[in-house]
PDB file of N, CA and C in Angstrom:
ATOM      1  N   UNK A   1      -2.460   2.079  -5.199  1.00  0.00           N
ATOM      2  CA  UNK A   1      -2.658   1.016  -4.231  1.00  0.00           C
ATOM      3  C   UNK A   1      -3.644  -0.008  -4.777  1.00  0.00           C
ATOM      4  N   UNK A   2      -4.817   0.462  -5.156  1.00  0.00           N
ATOM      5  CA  UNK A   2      -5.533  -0.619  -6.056  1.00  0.00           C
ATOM      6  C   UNK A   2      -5.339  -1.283  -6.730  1.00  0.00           C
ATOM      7  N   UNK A   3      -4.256  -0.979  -7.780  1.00  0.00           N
ATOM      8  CA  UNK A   3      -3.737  -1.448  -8.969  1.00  0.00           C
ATOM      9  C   UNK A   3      -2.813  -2.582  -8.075  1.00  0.00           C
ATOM     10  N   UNK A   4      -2.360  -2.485  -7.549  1.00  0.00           N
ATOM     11  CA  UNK A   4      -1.280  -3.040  -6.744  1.00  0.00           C
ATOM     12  C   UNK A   4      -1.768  -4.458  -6.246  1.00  0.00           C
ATOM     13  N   UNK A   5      -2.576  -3.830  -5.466  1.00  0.00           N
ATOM     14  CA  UNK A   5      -3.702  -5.287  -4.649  1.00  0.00           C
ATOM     15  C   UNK A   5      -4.190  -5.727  -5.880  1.00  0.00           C
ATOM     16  N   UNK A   6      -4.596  -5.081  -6.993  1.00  0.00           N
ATOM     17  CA  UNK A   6      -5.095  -6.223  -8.072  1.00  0.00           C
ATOM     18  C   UNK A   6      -4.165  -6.743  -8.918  1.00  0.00           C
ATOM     19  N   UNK A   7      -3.070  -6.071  -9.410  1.00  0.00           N
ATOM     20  CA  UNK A   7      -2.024  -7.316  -9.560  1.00  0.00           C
ATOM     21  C   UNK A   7      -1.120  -8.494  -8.892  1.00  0.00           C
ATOM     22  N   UNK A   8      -1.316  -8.115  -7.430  1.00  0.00           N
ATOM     23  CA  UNK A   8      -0.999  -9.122  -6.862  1.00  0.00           C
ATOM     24  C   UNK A   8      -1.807 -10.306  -6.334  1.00  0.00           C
ATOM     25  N   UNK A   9      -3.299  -9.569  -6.146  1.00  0.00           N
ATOM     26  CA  UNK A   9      -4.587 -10.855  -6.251  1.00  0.00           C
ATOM     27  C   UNK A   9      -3.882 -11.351  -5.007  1.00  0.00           C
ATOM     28  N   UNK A  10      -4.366 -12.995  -5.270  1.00  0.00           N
ATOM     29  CA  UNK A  10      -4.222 -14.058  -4.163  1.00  0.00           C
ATOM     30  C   UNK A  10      -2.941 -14.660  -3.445  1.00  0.00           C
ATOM     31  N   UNK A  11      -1.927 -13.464  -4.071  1.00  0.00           N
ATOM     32  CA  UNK A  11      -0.776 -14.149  -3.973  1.00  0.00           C
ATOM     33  C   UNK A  11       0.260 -13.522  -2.629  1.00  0.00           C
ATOM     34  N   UNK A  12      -0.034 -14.349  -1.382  1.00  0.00           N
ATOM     35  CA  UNK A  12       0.560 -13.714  -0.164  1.00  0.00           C
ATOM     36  C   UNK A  12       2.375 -14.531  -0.092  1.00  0.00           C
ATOM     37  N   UNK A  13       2.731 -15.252  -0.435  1.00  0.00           N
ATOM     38  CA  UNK A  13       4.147 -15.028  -0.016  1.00  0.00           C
ATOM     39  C   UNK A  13       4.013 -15.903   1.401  1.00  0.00           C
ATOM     40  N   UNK A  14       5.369 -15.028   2.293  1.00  0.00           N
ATOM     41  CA  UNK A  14       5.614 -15.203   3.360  1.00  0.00           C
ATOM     42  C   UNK A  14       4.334 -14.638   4.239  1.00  0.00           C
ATOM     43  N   UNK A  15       4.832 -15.096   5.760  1.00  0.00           N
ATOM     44  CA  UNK A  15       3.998 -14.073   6.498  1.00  0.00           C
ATOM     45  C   UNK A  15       3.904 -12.659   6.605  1.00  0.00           C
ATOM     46  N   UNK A  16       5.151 -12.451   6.399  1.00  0.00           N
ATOM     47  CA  UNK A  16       5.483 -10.636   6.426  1.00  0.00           C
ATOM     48  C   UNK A  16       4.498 -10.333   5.089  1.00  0.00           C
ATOM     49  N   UNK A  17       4.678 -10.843   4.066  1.00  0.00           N
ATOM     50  CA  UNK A  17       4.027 -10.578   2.360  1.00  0.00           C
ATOM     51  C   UNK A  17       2.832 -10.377   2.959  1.00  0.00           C
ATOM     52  N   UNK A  18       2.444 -11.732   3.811  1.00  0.00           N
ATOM     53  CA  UNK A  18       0.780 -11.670   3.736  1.00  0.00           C
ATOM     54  C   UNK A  18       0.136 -10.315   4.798  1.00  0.00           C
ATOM     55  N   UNK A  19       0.868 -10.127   6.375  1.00  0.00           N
ATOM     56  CA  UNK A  19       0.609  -9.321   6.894  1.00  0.00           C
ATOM     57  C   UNK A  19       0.830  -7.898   6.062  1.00  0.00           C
ATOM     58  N   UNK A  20       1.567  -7.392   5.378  1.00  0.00           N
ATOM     59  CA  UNK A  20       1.218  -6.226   4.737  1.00  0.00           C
ATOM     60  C   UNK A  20       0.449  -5.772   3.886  1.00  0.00           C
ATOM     61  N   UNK A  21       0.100  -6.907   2.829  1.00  0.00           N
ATOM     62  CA  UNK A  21      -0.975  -6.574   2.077  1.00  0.00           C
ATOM     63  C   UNK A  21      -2.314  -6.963   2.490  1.00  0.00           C
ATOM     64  N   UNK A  22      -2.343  -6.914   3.810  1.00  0.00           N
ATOM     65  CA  UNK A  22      -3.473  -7.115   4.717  1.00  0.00           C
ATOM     66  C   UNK A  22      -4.041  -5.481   5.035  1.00  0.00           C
ATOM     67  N   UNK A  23      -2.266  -5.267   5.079  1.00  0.00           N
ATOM     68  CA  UNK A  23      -2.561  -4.029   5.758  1.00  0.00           C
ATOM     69  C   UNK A  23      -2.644  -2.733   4.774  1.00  0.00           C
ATOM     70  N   UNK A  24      -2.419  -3.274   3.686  1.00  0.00           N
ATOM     71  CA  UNK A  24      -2.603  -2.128   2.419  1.00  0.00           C
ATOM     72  C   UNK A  24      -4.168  -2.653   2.321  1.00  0.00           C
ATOM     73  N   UNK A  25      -4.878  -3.686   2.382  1.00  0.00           N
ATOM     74  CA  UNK A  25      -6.039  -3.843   1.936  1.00  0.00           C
ATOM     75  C   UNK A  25      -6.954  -3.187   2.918  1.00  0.00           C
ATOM     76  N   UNK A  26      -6.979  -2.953   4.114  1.00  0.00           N
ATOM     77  CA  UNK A  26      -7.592  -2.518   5.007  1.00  0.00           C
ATOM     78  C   UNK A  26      -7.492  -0.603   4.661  1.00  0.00           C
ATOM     79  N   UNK A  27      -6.519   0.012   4.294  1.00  0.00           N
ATOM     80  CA  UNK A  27      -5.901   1.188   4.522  1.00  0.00           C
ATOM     81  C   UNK A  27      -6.493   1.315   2.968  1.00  0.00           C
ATOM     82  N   UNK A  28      -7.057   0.831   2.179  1.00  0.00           N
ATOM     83  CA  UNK A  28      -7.774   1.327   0.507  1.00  0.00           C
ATOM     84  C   UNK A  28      -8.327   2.528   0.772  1.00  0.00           C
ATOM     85  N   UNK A  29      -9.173   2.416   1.496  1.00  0.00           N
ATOM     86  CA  UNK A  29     -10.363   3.733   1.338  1.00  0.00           C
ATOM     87  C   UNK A  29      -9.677   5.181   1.991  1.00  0.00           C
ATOM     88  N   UNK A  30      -8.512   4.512   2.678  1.00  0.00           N
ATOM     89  CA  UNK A  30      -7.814   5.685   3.287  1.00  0.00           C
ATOM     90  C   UNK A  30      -7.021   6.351   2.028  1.00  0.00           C
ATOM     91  N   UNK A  31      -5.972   5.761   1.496  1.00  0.00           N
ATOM     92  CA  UNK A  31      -5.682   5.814   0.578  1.00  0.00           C
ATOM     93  C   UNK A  31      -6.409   6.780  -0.826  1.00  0.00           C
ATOM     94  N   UNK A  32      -7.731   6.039  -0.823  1.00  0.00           N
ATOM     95  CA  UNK A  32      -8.555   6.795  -1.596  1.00  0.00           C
ATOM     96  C   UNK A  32      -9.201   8.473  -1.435  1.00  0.00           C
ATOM     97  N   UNK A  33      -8.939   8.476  -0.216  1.00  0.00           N
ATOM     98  CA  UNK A  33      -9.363   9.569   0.547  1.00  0.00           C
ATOM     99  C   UNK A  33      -8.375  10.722   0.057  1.00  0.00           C
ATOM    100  N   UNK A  34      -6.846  10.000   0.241  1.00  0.00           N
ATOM    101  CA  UNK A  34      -5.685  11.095   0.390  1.00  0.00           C
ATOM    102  C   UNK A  34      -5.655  11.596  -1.075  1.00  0.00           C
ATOM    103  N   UNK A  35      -5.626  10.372  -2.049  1.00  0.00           N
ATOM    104  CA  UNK A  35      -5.729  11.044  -3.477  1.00  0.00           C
ATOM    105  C   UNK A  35      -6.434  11.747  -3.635  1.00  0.00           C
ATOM    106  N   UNK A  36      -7.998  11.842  -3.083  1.00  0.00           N
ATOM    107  CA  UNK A  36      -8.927  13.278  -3.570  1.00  0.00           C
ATOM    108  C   UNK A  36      -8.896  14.480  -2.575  1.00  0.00           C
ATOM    109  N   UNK A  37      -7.989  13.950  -1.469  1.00  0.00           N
ATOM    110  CA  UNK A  37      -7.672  15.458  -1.128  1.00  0.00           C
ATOM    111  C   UNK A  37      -6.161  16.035  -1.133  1.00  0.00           C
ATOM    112  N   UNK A  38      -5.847  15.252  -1.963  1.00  0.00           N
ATOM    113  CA  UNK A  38      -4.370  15.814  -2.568  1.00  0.00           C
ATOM    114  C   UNK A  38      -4.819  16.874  -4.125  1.00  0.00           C
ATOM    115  N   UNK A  39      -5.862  15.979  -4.637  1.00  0.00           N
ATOM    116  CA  UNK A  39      -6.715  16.503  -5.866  1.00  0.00           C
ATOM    117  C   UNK A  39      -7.176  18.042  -5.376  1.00  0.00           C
ATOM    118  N   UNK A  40      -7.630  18.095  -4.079  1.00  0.00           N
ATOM    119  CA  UNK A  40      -8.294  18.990  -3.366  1.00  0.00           C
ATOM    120  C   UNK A  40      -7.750  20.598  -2.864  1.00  0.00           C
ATOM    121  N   UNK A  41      -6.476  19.661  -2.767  1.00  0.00           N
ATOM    122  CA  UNK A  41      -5.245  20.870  -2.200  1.00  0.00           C
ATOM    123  C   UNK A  41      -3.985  20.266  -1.801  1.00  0.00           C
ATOM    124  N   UNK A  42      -3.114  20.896  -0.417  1.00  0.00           N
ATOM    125  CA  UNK A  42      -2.459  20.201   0.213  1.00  0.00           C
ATOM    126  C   UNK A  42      -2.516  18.933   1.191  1.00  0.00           C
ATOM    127  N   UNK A  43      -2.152  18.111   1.133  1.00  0.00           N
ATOM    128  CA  UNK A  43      -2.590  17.204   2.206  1.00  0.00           C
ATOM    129  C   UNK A  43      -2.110  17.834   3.421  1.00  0.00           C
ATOM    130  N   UNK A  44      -3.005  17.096   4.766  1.00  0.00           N
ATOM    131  CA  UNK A  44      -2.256  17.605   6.202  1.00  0.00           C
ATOM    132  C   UNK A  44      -1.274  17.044   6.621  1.00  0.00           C
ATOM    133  N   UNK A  45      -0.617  17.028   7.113  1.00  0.00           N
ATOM    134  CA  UNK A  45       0.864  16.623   7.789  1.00  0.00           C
ATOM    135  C   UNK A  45       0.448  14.875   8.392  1.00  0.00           C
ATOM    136  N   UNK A  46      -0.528  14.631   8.900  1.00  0.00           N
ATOM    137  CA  UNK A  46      -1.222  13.796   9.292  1.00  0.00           C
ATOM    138  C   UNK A  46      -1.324  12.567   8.143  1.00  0.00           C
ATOM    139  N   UNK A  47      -2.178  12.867   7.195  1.00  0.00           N
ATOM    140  CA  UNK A  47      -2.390  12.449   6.076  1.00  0.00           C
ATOM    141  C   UNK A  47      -1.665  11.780   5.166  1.00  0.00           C
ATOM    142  N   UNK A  48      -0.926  13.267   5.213  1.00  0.00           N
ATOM    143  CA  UNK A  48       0.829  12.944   4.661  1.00  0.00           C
ATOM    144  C   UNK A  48       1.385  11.990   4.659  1.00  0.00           C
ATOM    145  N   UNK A  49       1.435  11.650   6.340  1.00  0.00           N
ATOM    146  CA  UNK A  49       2.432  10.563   6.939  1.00  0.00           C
ATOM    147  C   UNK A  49       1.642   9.555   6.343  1.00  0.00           C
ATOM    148  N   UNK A  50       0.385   8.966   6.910  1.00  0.00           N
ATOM    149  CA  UNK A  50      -0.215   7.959   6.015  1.00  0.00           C
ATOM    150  C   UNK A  50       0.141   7.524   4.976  1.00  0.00           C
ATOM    151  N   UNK A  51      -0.043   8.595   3.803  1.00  0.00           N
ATOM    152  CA  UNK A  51       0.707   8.020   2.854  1.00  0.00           C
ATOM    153  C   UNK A  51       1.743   7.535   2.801  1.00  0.00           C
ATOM    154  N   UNK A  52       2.321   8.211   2.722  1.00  0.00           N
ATOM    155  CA  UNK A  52       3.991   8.047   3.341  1.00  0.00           C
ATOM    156  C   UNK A  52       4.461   6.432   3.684  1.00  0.00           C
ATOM    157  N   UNK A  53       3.738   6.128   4.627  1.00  0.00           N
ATOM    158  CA  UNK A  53       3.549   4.652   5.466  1.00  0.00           C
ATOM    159  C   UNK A  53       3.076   3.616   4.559  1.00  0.00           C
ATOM    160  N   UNK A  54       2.370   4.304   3.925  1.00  0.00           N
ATOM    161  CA  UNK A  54       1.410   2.897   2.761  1.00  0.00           C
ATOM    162  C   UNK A  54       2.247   3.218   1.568  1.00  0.00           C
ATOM    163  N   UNK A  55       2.912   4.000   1.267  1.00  0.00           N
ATOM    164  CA  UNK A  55       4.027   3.716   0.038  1.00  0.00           C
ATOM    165  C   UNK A  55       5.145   2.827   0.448  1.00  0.00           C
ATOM    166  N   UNK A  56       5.764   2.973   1.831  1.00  0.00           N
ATOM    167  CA  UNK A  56       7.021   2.251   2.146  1.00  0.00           C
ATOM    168  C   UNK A  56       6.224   0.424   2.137  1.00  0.00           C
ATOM    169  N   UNK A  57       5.362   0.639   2.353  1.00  0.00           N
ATOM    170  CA  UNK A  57       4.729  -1.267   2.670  1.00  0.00           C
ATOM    171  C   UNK A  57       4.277  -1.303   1.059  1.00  0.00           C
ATOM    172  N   UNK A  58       4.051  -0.825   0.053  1.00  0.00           N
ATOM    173  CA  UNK A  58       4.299  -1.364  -1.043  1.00  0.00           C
ATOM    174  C   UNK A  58       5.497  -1.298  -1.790  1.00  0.00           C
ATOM    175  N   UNK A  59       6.283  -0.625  -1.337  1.00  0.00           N
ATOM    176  CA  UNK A  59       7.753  -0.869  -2.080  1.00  0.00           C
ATOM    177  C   UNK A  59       8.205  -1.794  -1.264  1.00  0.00           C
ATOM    178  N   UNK A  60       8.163  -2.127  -0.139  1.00  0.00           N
ATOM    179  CA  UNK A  60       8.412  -3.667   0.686  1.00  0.00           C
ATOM    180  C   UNK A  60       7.820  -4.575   0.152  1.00  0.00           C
ATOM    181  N   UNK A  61       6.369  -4.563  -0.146  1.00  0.00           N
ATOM    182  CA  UNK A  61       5.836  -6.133  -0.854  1.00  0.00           C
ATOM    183  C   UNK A  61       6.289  -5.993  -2.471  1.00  0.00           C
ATOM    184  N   UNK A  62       6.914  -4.777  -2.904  1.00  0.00           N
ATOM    185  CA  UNK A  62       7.358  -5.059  -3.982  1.00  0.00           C
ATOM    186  C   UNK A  62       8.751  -6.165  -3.770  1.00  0.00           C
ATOM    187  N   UNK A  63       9.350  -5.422  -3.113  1.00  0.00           N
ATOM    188  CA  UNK A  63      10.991  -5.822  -3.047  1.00  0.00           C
ATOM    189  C   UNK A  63      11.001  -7.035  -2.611  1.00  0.00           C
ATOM    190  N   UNK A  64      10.061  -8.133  -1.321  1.00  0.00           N
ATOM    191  CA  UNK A  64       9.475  -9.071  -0.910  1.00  0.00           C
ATOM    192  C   UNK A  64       9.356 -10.149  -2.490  1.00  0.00           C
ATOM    193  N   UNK A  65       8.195  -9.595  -3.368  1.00  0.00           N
ATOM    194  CA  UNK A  65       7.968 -10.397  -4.173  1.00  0.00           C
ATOM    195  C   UNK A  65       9.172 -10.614  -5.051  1.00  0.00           C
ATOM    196  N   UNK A  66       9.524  -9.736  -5.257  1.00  0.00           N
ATOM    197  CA  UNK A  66      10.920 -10.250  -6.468  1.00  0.00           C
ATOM    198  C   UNK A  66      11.639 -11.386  -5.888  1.00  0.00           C
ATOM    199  N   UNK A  67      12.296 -11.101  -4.391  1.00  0.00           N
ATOM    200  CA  UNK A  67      12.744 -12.087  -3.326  1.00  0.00           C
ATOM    201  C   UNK A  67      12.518 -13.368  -3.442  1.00  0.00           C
ATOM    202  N   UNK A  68      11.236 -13.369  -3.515  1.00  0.00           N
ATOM    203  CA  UNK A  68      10.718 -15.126  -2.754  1.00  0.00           C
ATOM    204  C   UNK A  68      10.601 -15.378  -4.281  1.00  0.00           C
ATOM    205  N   UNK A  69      10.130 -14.679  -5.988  1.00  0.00           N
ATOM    206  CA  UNK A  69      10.329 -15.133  -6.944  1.00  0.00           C
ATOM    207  C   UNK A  69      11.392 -15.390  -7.115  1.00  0.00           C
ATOM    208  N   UNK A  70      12.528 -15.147  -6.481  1.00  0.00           N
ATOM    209  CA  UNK A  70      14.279 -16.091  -7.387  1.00  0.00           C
ATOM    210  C   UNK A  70      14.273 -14.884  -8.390  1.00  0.00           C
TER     211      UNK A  70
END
């Protein structure tokens, strides 16, 4: 997710572009959380889903950016 927000930097797109990587930027530390307790053990079902949720909104601002690039 970091890597992500830093290759995409300043660059919001549409509104949808911009509202999601709003919402990946807010959800970092969560994110950060799940990797060291995936490191840790199993994640909880809870957790899980989180992730889960913040992978589908970066394969959307992926699929988004190719889009609006042509």
């Amino acid at each position: 997710l970091a890597a992500r927000l830093a290759e995409l930097g300043e660059e919001k797109g549409d509104a949808g572009q911009a509202q999601d990587l709003e919402v990946l930027g807010e959800n970092r530390g969560e994110a950060g959380e799940a990797a060291n307790a995936a490191l840790a053990g199993e994640l909880p079902p809870e957790r899980l889903g989180q992730v889960e949720e913040l992978l589908t909104i970066c394969e959307r601002v992926l699929r988004r950016r190719r889009v609006l690039r042509g």
